[in-house]
PDB file of N, CA and C in Angstrom:
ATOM      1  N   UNK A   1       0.818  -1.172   0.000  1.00  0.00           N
ATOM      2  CA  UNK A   1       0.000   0.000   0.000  1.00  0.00           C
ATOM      3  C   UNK A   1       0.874   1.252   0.000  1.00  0.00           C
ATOM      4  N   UNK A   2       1.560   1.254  -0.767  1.00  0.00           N
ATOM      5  CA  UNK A   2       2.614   2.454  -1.111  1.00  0.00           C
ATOM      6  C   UNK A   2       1.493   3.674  -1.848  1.00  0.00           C
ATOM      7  N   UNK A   3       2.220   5.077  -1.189  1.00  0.00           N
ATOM      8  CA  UNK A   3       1.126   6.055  -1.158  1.00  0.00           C
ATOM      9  C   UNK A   3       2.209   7.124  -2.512  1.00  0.00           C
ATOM     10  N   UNK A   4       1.504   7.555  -3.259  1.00  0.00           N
ATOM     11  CA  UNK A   4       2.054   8.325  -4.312  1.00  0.00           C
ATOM     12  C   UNK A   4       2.271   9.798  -3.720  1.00  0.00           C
ATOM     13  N   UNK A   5       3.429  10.191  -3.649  1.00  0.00           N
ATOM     14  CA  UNK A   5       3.248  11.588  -3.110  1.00  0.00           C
ATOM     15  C   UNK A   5       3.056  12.373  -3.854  1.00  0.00           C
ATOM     16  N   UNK A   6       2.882  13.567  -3.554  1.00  0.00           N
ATOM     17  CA  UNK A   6       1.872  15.184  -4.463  1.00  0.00           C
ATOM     18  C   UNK A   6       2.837  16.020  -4.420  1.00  0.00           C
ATOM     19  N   UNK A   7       2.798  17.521  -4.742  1.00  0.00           N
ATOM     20  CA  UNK A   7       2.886  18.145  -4.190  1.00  0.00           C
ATOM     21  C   UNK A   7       3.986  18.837  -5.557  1.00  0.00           C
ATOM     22  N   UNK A   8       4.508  20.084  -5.121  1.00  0.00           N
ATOM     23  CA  UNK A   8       5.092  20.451  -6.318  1.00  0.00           C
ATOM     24  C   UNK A   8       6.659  20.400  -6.688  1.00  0.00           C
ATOM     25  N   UNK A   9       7.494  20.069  -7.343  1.00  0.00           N
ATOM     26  CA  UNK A   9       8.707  19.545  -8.116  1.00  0.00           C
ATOM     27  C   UNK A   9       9.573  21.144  -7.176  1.00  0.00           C
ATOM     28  N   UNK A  10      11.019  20.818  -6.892  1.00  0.00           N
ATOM     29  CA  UNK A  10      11.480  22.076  -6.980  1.00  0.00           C
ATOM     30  C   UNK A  10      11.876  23.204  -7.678  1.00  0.00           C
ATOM     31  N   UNK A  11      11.127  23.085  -9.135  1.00  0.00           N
ATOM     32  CA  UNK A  11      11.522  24.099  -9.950  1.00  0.00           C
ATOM     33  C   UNK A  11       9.978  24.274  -9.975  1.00  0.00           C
ATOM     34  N   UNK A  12       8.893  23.891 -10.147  1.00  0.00           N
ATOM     35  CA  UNK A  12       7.732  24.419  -9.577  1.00  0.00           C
ATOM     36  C   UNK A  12       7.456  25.477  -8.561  1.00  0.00           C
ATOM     37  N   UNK A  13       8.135  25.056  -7.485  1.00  0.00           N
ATOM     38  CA  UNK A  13       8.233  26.362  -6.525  1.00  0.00           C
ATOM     39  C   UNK A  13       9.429  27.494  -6.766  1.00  0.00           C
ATOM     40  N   UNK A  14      10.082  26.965  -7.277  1.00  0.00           N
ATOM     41  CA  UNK A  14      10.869  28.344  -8.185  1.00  0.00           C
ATOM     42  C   UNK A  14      10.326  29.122  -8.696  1.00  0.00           C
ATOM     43  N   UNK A  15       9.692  28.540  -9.775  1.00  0.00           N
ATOM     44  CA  UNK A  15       8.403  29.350 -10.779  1.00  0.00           C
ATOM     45  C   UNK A  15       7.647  30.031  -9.858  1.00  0.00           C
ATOM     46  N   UNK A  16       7.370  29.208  -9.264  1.00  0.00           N
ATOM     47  CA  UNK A  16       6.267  30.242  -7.971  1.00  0.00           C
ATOM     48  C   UNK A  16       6.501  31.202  -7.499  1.00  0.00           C
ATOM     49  N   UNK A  17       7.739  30.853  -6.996  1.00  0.00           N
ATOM     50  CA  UNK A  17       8.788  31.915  -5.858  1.00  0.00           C
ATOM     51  C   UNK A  17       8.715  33.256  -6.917  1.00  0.00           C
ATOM     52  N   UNK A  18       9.321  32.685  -8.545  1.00  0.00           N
ATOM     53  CA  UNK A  18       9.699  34.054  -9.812  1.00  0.00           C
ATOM     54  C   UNK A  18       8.452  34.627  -9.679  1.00  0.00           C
ATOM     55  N   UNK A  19       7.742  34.388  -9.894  1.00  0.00           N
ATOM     56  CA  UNK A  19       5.769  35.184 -10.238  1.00  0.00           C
ATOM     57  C   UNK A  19       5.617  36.175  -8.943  1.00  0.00           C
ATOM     58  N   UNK A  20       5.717  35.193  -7.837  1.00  0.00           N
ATOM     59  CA  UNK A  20       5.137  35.791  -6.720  1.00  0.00           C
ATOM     60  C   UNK A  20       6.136  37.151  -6.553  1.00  0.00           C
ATOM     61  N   UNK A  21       7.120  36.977  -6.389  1.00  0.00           N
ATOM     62  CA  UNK A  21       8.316  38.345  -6.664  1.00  0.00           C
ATOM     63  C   UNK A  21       8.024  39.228  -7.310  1.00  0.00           C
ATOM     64  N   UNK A  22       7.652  38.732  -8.575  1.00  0.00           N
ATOM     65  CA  UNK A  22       7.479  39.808  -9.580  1.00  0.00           C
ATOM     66  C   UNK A  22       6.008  40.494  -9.431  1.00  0.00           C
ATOM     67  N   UNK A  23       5.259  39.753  -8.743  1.00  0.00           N
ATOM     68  CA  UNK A  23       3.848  40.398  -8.890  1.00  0.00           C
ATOM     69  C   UNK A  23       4.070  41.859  -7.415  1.00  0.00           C
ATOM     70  N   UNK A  24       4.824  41.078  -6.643  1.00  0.00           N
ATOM     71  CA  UNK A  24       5.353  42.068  -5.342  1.00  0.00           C
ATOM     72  C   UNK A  24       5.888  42.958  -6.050  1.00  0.00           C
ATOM     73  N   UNK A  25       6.985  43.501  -6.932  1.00  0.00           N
ATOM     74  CA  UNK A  25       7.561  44.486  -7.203  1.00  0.00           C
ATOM     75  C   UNK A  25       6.805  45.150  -7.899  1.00  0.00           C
ATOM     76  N   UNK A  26       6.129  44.750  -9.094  1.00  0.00           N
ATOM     77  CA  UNK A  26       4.969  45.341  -9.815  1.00  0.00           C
ATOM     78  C   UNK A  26       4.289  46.176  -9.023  1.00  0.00           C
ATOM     79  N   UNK A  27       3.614  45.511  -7.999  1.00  0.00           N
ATOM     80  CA  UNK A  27       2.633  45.985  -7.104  1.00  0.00           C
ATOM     81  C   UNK A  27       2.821  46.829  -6.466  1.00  0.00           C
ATOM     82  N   UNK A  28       4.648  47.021  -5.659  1.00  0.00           N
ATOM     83  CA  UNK A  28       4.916  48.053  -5.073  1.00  0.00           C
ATOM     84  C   UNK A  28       5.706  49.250  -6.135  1.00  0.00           C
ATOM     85  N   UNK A  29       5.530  48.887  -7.122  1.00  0.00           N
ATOM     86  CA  UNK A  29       5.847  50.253  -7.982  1.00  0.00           C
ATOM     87  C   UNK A  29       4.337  51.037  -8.510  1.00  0.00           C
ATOM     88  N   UNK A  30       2.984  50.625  -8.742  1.00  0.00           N
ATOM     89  CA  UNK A  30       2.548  50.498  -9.059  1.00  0.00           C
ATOM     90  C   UNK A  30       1.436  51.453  -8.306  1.00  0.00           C
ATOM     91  N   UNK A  31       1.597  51.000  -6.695  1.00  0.00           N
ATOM     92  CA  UNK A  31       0.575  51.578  -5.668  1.00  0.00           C
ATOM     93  C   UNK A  31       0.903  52.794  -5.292  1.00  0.00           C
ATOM     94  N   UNK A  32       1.902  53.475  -5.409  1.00  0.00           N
ATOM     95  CA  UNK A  32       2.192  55.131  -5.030  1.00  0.00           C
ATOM     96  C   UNK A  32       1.418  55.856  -6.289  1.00  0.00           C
ATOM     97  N   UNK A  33       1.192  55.207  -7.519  1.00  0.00           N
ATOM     98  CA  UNK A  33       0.608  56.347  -8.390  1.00  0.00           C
ATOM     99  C   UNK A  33      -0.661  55.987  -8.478  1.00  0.00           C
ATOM    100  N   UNK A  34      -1.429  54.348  -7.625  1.00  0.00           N
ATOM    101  CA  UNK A  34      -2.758  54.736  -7.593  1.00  0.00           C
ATOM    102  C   UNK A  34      -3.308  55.575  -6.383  1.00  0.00           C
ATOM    103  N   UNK A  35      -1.980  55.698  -5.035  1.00  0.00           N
ATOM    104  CA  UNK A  35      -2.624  56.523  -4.678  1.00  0.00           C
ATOM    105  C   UNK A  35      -2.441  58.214  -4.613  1.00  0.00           C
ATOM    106  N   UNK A  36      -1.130  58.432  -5.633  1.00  0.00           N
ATOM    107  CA  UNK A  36      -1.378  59.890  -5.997  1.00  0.00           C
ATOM    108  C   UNK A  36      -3.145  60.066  -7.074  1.00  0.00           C
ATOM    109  N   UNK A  37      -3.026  59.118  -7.485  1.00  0.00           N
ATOM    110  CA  UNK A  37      -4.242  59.164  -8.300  1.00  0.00           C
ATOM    111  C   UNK A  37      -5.690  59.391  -7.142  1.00  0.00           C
ATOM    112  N   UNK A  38      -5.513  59.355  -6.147  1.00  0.00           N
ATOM    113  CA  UNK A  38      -6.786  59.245  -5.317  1.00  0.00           C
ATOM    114  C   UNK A  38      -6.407  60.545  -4.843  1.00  0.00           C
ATOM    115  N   UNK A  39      -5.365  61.200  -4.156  1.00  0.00           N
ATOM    116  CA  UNK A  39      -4.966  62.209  -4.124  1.00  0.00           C
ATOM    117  C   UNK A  39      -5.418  63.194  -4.962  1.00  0.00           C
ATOM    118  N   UNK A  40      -5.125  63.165  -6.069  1.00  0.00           N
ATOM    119  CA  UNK A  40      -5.484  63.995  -7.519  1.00  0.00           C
ATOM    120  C   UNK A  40      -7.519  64.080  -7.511  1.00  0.00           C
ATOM    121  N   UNK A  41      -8.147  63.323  -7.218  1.00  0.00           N
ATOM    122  CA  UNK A  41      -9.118  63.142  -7.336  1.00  0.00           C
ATOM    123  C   UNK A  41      -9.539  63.947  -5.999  1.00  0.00           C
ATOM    124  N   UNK A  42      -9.391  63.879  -5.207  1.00  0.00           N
ATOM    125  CA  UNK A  42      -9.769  64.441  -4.168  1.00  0.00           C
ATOM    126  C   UNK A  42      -9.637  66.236  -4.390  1.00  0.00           C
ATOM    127  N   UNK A  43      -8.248  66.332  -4.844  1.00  0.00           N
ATOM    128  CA  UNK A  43      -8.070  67.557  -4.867  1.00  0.00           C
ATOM    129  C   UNK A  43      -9.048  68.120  -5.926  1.00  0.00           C
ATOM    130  N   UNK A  44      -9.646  67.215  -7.142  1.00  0.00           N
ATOM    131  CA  UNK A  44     -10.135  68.043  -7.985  1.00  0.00           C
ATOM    132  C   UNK A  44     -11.858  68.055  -7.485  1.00  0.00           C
ATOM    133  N   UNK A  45     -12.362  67.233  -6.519  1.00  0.00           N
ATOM    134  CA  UNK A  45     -13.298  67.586  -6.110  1.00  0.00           C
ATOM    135  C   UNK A  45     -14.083  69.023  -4.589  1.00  0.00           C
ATOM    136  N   UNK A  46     -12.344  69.159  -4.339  1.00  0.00           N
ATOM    137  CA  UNK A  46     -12.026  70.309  -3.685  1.00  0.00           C
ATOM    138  C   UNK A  46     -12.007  71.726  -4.644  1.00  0.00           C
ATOM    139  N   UNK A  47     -11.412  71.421  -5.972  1.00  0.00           N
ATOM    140  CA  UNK A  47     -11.364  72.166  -6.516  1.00  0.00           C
ATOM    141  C   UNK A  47     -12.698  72.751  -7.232  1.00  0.00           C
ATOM    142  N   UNK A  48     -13.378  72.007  -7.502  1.00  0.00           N
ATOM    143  CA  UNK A  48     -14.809  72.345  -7.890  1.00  0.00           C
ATOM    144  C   UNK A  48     -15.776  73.254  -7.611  1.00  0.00           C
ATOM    145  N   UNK A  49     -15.195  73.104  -6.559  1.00  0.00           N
ATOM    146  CA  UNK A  49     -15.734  74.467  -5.425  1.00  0.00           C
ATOM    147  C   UNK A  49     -15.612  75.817  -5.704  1.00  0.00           C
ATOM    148  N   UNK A  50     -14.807  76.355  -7.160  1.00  0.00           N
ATOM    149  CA  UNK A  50     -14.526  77.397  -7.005  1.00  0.00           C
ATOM    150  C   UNK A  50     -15.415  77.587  -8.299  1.00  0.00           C
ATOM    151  N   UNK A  51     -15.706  79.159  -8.552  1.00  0.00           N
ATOM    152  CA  UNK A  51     -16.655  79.520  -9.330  1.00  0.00           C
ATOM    153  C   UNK A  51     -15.699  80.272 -10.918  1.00  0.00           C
ATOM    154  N   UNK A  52     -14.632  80.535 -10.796  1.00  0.00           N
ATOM    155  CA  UNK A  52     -13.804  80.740 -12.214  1.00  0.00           C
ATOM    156  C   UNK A  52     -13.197  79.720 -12.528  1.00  0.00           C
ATOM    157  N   UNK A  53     -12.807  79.780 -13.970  1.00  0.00           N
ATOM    158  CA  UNK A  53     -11.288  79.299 -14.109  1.00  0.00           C
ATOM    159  C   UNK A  53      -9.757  79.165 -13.244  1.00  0.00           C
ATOM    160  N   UNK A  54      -9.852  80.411 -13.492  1.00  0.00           N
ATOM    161  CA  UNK A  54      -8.671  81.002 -12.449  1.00  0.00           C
ATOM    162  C   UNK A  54      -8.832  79.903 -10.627  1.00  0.00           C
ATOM    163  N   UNK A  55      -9.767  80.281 -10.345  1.00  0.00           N
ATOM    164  CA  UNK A  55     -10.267  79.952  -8.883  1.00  0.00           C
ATOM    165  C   UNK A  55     -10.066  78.414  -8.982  1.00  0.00           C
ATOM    166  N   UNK A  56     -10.477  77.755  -9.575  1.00  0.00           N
ATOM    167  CA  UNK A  56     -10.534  76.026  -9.471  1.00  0.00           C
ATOM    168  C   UNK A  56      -8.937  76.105  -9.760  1.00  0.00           C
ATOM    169  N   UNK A  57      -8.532  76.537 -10.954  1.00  0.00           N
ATOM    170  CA  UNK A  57      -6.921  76.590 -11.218  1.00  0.00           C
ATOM    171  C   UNK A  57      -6.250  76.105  -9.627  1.00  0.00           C
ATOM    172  N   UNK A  58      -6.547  77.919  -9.020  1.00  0.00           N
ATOM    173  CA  UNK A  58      -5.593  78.123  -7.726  1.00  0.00           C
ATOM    174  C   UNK A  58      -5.837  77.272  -6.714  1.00  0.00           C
ATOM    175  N   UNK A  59      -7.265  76.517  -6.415  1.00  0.00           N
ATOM    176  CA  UNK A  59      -7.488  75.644  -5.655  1.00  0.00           C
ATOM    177  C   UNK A  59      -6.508  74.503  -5.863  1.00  0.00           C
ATOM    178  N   UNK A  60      -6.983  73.741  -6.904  1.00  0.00           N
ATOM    179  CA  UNK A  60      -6.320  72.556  -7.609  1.00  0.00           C
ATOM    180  C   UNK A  60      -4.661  72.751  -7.158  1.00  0.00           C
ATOM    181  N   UNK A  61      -4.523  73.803  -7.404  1.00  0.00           N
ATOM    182  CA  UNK A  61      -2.789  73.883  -7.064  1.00  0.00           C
ATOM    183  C   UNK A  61      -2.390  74.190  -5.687  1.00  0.00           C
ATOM    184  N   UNK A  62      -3.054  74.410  -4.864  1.00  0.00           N
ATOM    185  CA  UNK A  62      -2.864  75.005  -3.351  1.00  0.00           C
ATOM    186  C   UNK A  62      -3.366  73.284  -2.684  1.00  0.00           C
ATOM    187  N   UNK A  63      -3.828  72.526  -3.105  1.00  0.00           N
ATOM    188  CA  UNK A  63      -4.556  70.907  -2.888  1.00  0.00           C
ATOM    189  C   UNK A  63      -2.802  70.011  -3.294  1.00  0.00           C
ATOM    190  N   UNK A  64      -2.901  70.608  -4.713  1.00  0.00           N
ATOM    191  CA  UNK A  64      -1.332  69.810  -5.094  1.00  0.00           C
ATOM    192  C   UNK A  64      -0.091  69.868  -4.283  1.00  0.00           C
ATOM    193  N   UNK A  65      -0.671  71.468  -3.685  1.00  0.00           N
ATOM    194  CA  UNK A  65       1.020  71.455  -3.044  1.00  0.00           C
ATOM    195  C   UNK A  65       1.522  70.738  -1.869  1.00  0.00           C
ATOM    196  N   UNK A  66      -0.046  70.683  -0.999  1.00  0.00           N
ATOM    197  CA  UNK A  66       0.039  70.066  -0.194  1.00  0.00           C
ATOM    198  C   UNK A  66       0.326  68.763   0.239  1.00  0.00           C
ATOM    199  N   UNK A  67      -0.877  67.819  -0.716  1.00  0.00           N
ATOM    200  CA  UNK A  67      -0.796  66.796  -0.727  1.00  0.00           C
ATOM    201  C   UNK A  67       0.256  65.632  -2.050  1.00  0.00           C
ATOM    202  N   UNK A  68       1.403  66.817  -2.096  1.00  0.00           N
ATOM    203  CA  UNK A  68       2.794  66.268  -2.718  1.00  0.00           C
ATOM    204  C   UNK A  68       2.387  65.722  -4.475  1.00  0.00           C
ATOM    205  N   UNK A  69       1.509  66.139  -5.407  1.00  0.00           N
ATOM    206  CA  UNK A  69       0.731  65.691  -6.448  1.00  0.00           C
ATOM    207  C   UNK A  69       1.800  65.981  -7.448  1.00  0.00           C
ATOM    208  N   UNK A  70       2.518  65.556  -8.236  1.00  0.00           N
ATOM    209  CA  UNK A  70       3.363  65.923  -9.317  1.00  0.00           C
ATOM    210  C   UNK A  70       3.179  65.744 -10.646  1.00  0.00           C
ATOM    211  N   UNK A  71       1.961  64.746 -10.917  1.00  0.00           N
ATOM    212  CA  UNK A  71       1.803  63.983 -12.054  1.00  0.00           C
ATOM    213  C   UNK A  71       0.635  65.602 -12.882  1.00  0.00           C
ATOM    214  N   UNK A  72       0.133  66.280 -12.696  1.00  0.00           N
ATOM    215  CA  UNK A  72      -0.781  66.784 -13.117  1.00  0.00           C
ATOM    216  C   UNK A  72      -0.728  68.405 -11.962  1.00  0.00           C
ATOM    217  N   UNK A  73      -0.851  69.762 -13.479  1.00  0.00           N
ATOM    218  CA  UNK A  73      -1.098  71.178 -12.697  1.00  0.00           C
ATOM    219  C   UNK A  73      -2.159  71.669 -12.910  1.00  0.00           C
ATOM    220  N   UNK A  74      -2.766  72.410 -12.364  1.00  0.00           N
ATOM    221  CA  UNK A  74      -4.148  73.017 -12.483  1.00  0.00           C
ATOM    222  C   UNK A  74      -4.091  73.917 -13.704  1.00  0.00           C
ATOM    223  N   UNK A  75      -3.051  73.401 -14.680  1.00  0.00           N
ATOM    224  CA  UNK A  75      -3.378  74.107 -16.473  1.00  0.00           C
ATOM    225  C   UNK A  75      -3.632  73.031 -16.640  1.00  0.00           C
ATOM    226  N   UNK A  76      -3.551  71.644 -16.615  1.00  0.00           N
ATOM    227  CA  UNK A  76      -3.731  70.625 -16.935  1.00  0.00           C
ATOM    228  C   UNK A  76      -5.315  69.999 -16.615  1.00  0.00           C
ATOM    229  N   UNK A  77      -6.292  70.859 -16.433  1.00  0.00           N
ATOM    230  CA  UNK A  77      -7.177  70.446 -15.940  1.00  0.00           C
ATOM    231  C   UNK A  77      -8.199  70.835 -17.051  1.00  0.00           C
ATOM    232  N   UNK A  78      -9.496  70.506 -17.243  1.00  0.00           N
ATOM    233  CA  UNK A  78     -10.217  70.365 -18.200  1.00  0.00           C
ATOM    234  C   UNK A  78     -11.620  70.835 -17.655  1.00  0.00           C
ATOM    235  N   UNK A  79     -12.055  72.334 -17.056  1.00  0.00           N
ATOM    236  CA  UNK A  79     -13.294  72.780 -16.338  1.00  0.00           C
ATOM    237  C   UNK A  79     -14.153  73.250 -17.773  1.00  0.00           C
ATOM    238  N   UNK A  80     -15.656  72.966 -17.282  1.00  0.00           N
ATOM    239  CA  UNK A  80     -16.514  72.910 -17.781  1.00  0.00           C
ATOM    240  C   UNK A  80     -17.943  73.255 -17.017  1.00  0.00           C
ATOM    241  N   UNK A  81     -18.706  73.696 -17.526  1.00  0.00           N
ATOM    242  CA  UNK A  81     -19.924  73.884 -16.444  1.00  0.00           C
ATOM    243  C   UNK A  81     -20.937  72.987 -17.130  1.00  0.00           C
ATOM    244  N   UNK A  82     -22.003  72.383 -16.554  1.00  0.00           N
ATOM    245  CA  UNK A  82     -22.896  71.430 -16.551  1.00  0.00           C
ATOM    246  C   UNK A  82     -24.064  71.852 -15.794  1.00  0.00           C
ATOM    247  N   UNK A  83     -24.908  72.726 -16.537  1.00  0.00           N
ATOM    248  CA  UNK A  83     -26.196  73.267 -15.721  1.00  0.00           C
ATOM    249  C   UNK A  83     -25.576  74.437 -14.800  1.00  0.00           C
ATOM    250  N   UNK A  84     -25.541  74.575 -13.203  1.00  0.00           N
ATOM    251  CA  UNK A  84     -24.855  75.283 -12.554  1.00  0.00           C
ATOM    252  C   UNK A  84     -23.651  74.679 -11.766  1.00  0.00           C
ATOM    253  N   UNK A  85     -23.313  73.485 -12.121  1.00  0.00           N
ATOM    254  CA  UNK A  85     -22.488  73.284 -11.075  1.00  0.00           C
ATOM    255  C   UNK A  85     -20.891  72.979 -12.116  1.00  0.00           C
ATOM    256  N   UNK A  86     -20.008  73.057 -11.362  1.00  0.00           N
ATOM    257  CA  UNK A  86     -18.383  73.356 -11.833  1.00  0.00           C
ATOM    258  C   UNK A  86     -18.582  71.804 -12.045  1.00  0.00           C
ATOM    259  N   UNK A  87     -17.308  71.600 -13.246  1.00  0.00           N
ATOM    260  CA  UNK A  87     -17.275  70.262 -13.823  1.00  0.00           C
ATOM    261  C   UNK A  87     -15.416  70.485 -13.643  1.00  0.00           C
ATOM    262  N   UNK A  88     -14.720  69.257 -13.087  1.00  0.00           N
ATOM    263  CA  UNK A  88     -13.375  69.515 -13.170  1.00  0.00           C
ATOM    264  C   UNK A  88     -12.926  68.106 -13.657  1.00  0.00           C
ATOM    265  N   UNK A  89     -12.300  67.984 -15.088  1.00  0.00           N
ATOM    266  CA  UNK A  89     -11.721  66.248 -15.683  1.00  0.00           C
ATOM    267  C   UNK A  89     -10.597  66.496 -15.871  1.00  0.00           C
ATOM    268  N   UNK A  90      -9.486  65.497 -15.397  1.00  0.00           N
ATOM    269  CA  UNK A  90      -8.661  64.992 -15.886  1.00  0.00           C
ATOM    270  C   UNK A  90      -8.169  63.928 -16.364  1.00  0.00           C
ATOM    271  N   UNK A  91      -6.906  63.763 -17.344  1.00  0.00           N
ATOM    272  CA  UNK A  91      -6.155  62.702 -17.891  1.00  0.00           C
ATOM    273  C   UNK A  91      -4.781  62.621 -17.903  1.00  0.00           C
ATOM    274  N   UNK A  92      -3.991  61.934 -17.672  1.00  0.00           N
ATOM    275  CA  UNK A  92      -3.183  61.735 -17.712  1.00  0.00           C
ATOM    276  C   UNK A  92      -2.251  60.147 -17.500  1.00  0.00           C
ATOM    277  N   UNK A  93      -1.256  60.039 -17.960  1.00  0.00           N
ATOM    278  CA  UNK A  93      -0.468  58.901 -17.847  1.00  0.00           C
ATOM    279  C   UNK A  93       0.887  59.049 -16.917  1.00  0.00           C
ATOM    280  N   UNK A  94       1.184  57.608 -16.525  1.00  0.00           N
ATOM    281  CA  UNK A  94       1.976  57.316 -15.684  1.00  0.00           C
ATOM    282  C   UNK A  94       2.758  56.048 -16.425  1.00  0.00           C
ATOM    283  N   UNK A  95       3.907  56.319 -16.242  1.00  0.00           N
ATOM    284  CA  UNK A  95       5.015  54.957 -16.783  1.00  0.00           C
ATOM    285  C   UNK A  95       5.897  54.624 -15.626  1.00  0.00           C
ATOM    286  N   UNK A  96       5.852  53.127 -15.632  1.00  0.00           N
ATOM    287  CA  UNK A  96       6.554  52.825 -14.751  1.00  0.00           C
ATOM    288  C   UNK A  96       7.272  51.592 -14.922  1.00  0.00           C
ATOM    289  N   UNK A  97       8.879  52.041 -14.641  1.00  0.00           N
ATOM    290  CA  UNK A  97      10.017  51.496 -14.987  1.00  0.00           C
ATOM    291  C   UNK A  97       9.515  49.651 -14.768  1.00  0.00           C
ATOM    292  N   UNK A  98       9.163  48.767 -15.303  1.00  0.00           N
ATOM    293  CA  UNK A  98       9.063  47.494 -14.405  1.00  0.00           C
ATOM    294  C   UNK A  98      10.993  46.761 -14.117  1.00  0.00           C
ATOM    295  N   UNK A  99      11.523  47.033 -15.383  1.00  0.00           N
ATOM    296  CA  UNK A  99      13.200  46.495 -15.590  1.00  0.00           C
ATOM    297  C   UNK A  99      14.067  47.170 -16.982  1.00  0.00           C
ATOM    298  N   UNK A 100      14.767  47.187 -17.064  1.00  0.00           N
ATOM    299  CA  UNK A 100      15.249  47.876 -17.791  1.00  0.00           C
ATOM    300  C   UNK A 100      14.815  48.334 -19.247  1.00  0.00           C
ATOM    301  N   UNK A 101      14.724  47.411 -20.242  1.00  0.00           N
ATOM    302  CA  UNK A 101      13.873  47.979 -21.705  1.00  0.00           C
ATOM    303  C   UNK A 101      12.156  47.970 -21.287  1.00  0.00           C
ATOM    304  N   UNK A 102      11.785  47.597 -20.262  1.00  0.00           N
ATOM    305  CA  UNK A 102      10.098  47.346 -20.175  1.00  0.00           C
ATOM    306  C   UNK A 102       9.470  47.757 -19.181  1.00  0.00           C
ATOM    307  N   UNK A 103       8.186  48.856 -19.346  1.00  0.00           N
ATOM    308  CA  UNK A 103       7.613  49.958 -18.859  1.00  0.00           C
ATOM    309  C   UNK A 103       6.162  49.646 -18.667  1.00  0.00           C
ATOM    310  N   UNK A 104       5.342  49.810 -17.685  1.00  0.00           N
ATOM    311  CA  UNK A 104       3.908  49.923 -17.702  1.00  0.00           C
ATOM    312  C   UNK A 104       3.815  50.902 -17.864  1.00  0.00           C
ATOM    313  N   UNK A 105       2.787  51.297 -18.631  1.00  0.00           N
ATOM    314  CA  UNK A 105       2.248  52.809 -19.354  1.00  0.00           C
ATOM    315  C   UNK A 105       0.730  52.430 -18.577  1.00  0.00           C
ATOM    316  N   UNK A 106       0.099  53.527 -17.639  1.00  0.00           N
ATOM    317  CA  UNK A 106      -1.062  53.145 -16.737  1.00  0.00           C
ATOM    318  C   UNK A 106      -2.046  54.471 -17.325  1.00  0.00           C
ATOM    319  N   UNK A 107      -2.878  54.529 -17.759  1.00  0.00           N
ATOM    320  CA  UNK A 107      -3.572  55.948 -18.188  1.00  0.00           C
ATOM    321  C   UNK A 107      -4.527  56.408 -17.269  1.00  0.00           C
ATOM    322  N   UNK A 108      -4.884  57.122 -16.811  1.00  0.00           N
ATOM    323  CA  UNK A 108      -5.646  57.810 -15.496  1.00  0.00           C
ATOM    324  C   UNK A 108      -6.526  59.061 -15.761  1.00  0.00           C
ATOM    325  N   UNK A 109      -7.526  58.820 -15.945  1.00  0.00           N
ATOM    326  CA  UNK A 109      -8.725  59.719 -16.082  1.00  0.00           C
ATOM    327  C   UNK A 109      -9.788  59.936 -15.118  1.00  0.00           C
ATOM    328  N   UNK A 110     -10.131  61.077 -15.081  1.00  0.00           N
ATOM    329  CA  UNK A 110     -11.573  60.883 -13.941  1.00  0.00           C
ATOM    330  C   UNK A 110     -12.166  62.514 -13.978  1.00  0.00           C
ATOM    331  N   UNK A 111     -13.049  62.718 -13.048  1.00  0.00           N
ATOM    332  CA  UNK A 111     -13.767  63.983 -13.224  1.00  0.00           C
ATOM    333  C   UNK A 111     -14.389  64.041 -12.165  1.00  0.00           C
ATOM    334  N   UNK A 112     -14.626  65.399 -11.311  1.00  0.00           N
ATOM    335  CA  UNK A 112     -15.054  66.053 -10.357  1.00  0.00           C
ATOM    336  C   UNK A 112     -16.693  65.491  -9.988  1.00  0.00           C
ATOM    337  N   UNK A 113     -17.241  64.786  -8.679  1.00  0.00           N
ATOM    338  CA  UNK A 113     -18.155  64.639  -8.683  1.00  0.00           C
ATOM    339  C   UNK A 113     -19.433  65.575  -8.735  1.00  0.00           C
TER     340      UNK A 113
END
């Protein structure tokens, strides 16, 4: 009654070990610009608040300075009015180094609630 053992080869867990690494580094390059991206969003729903151009501008940028935002300036912003209330969209991209010739290109859009 000899029992067949399971389980995975040691280059199986190599493979594993490679993925799981790589999904960690990915991940930690990856999470500072989704959360400047939440950052950015916040600020532009702060920014909304203001009733010019100019005004959402200076908001948007007095929000950036604070909360360290580099990817995007309040010329970079896209205001619009919608009935009476301020409309504030942006877009922009983020690249990020994964290893030497090869880059995630992440594109980031959104708009003022």
């Amino acid at each position: 009654m000899g029992g067949r053992q399971t389980g995975l080869s040691f280059f199986g867990v190599l493979i594993v070990g490679v993925v799981v690494v790589f999904c960690f580094v990915v991940g930690a390059k990856v999470v500072p610009t989704v959360l400047e991206y939440q950052a950015i969003r916040k600020a532009v729903d702060r920014a909304a608040a203001g009733t010019t151009v100019a005004e959402v501008r200076s908001l948007f940028d007095r929000s950036a300075a604070v909360d360290d935002i580099t990817s995007i300036k309040g010329t970079d912003l896209n205001i619009s009015k919608e009935g009476d209330k301020v409309v504030v969209a942006f877009a922009y991209n983020r690249e990020v180094e994964l290893f030497a010739p090869a880059y995630l290109l992440i594109k980031y859009t959104g708009r003022s609630r």
